[in-house]
Protein backbone atom coordinates (compact mmCIF):
# COMPACT_ATOMS: atom_id res chain seq x y z
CA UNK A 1 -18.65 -98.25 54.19
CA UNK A 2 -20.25 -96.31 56.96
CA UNK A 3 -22.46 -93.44 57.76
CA UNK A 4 -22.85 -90.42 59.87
CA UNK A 5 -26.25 -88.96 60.61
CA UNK A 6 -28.09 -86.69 63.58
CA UNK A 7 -31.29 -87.48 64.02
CA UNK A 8 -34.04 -86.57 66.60
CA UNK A 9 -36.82 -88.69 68.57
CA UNK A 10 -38.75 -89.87 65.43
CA UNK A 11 -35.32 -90.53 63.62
CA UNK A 12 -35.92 -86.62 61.41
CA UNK A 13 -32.54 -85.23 60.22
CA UNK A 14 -34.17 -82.26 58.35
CA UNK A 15 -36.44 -79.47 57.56
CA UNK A 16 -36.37 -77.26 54.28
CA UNK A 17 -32.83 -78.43 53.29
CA UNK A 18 -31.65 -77.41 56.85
CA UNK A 19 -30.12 -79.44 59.59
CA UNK A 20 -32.69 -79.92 62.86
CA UNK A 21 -30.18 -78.10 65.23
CA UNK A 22 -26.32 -77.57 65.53
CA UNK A 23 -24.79 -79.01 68.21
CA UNK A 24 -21.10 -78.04 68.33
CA UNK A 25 -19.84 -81.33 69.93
CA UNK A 26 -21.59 -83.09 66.75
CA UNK A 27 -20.13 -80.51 64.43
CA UNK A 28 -17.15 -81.62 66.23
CA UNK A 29 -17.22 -85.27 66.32
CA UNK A 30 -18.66 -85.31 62.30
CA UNK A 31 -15.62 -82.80 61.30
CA UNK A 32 -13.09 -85.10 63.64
CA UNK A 33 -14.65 -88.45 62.30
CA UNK A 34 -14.96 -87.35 58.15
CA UNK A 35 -11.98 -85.31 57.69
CA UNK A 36 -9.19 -86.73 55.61
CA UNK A 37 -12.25 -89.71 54.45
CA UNK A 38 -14.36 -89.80 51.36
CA UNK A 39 -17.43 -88.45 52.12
CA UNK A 40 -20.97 -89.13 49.76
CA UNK A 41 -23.74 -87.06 49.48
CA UNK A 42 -26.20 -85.84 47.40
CA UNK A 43 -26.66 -82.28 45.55
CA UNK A 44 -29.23 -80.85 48.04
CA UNK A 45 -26.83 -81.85 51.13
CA UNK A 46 -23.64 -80.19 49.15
CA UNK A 47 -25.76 -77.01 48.56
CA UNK A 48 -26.44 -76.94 51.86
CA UNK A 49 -23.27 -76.35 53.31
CA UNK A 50 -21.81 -72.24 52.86
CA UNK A 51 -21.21 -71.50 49.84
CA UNK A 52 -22.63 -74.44 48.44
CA UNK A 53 -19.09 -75.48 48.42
CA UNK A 54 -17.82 -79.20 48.98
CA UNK A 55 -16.34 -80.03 52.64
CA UNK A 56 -12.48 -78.81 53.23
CA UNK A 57 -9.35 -81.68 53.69
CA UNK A 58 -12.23 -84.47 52.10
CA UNK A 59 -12.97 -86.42 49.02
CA UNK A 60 -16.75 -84.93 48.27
CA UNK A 61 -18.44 -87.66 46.09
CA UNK A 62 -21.86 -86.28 44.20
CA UNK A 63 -24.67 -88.36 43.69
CA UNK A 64 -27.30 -86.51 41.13
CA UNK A 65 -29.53 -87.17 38.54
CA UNK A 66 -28.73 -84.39 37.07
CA UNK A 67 -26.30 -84.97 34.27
CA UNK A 68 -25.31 -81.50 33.82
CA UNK A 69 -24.42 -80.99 37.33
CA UNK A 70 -20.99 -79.62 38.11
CA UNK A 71 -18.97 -78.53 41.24
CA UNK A 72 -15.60 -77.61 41.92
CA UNK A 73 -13.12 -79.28 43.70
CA UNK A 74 -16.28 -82.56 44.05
CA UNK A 75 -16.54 -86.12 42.01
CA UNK A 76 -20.04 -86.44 40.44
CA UNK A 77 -21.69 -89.89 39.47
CA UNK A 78 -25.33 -89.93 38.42
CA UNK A 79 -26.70 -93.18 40.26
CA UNK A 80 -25.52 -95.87 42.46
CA UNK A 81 -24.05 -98.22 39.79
CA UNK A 82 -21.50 -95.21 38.55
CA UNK A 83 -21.14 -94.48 42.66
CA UNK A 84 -20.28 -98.04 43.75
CA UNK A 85 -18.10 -98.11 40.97
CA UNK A 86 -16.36 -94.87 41.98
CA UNK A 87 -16.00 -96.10 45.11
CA UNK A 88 -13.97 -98.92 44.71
CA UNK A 89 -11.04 -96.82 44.51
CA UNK A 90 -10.86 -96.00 47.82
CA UNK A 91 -10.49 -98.62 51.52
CA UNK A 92 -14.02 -99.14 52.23
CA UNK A 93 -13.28 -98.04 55.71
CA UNK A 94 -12.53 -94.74 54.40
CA UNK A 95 -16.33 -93.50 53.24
CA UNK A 96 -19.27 -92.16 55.00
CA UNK A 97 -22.58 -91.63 53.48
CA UNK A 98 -23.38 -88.04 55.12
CA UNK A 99 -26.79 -87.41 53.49
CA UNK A 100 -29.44 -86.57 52.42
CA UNK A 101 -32.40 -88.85 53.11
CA UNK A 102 -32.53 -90.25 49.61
CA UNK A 103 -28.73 -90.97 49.64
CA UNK A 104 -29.02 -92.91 53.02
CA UNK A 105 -31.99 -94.74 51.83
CA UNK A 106 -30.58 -96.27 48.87
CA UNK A 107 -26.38 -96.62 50.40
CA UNK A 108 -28.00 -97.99 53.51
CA UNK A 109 -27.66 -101.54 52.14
CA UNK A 110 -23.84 -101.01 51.16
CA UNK A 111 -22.93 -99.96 55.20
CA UNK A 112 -21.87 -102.23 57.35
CA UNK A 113 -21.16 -98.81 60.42
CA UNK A 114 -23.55 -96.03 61.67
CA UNK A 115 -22.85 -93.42 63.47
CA UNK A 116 -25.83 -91.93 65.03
CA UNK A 117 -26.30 -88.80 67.02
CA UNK A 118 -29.61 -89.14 68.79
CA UNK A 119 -31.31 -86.02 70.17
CA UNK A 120 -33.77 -86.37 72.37
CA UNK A 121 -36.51 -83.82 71.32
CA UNK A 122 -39.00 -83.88 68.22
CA UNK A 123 -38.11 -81.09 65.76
CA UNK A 124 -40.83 -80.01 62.57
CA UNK A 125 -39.40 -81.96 59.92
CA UNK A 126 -39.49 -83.31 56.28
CA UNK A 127 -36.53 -85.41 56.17
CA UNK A 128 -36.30 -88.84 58.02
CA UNK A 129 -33.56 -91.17 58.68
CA UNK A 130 -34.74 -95.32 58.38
CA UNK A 131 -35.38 -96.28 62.26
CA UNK A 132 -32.42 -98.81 62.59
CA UNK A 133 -34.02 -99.47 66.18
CA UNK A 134 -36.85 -101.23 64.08
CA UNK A 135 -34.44 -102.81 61.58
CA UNK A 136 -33.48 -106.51 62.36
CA UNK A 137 -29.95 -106.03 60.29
CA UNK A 138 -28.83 -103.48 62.35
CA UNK A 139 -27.89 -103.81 66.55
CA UNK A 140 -26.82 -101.17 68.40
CA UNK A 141 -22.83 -101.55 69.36
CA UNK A 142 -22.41 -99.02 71.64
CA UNK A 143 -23.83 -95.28 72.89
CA UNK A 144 -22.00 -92.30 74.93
CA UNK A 145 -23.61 -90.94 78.18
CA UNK A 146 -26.42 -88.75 77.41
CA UNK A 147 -24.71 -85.11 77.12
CA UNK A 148 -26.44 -81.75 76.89
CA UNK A 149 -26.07 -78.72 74.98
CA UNK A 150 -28.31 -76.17 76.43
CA UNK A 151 -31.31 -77.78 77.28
CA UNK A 152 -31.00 -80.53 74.69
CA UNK A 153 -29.65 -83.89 75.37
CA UNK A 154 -28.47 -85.99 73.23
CA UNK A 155 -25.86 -89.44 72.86
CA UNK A 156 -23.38 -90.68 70.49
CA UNK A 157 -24.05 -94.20 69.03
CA UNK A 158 -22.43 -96.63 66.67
CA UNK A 159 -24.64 -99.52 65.07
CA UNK A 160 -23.53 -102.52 63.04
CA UNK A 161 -25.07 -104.59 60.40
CA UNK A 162 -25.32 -107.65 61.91
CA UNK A 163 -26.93 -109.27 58.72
């Protein structure tokens, strides 16, 4: 299983159920990297996106507590043993955990690939990402060239569980 995050200096990813900043060439790489995939999140992140509707040419996967919760065209499972469980019907390969901070925090432990969009600049936020710089599992396979998008710059990485 893998995920795909953006997050800035201090590892944020979001403010008042927004995303930090959009960078096209992220929106680009996430759309180009999750389309035709499974992708998980929870109800905040899915009512986040316009319309509150579930991402286009994707398997959206719910994970609420809510158990009245329903969405259109979008699987919903109410904790992780129902999720797992849903899971195993598709190649493990095939998922990414695309937030929010509560979802990464407790699929973390199922991912063995993340891919990391690091921004260099500190954004107000109230959302954070675990530092996977500070966690020993985790090892940093490979990063981009920094790029820039206006005055921000910012690299692709991938990181591996190692343990």
């Amino acid at each position: 299983m893998n995920l795909i995050v953006a997050v800035d200096k201090n590892w944020a990813i979001g403010n008042k159920n927004n995303l930090l900043v959009s960078i096209p060439a992220d929106m680009k790489f996430f759309r180009e990297t999750t389309t035709g995939k499974v992708v998980v999140m929870g109800r905040k992140t899915l009512e986040s996106f316009p319309g509150g509707q579930p991402l286009k040419k994707r398997t959206n996967i719910v994970l609420t507590k809510d158990r009245g919760y329903k969405v259109k065209d979008a699987i919903v499972v109410h904790d992780v043993e129902s999720l797992l469980k849903e899971l195993q019907n598709y190649p493990d390969e095939s998922i990414y955990v695309i937030g929010g901070e509560s979802i990464y925090r407790q699929m973390l432990p199922y991912c063995t690939d993340a891919y990391v969009t690091k921004i260099d600049h500190a954004y107000e936020a109230d959302t954070f990402f675990p530092n996977l710089d500070e966690d020993v599992e985790w090892t940093l396979e490979g990063e981009t060239e920094e790029q820039t998008y206006f005055d921000l710059e910012y690299v692709f990485t991938k990181y591996r569980r190692t343990k």
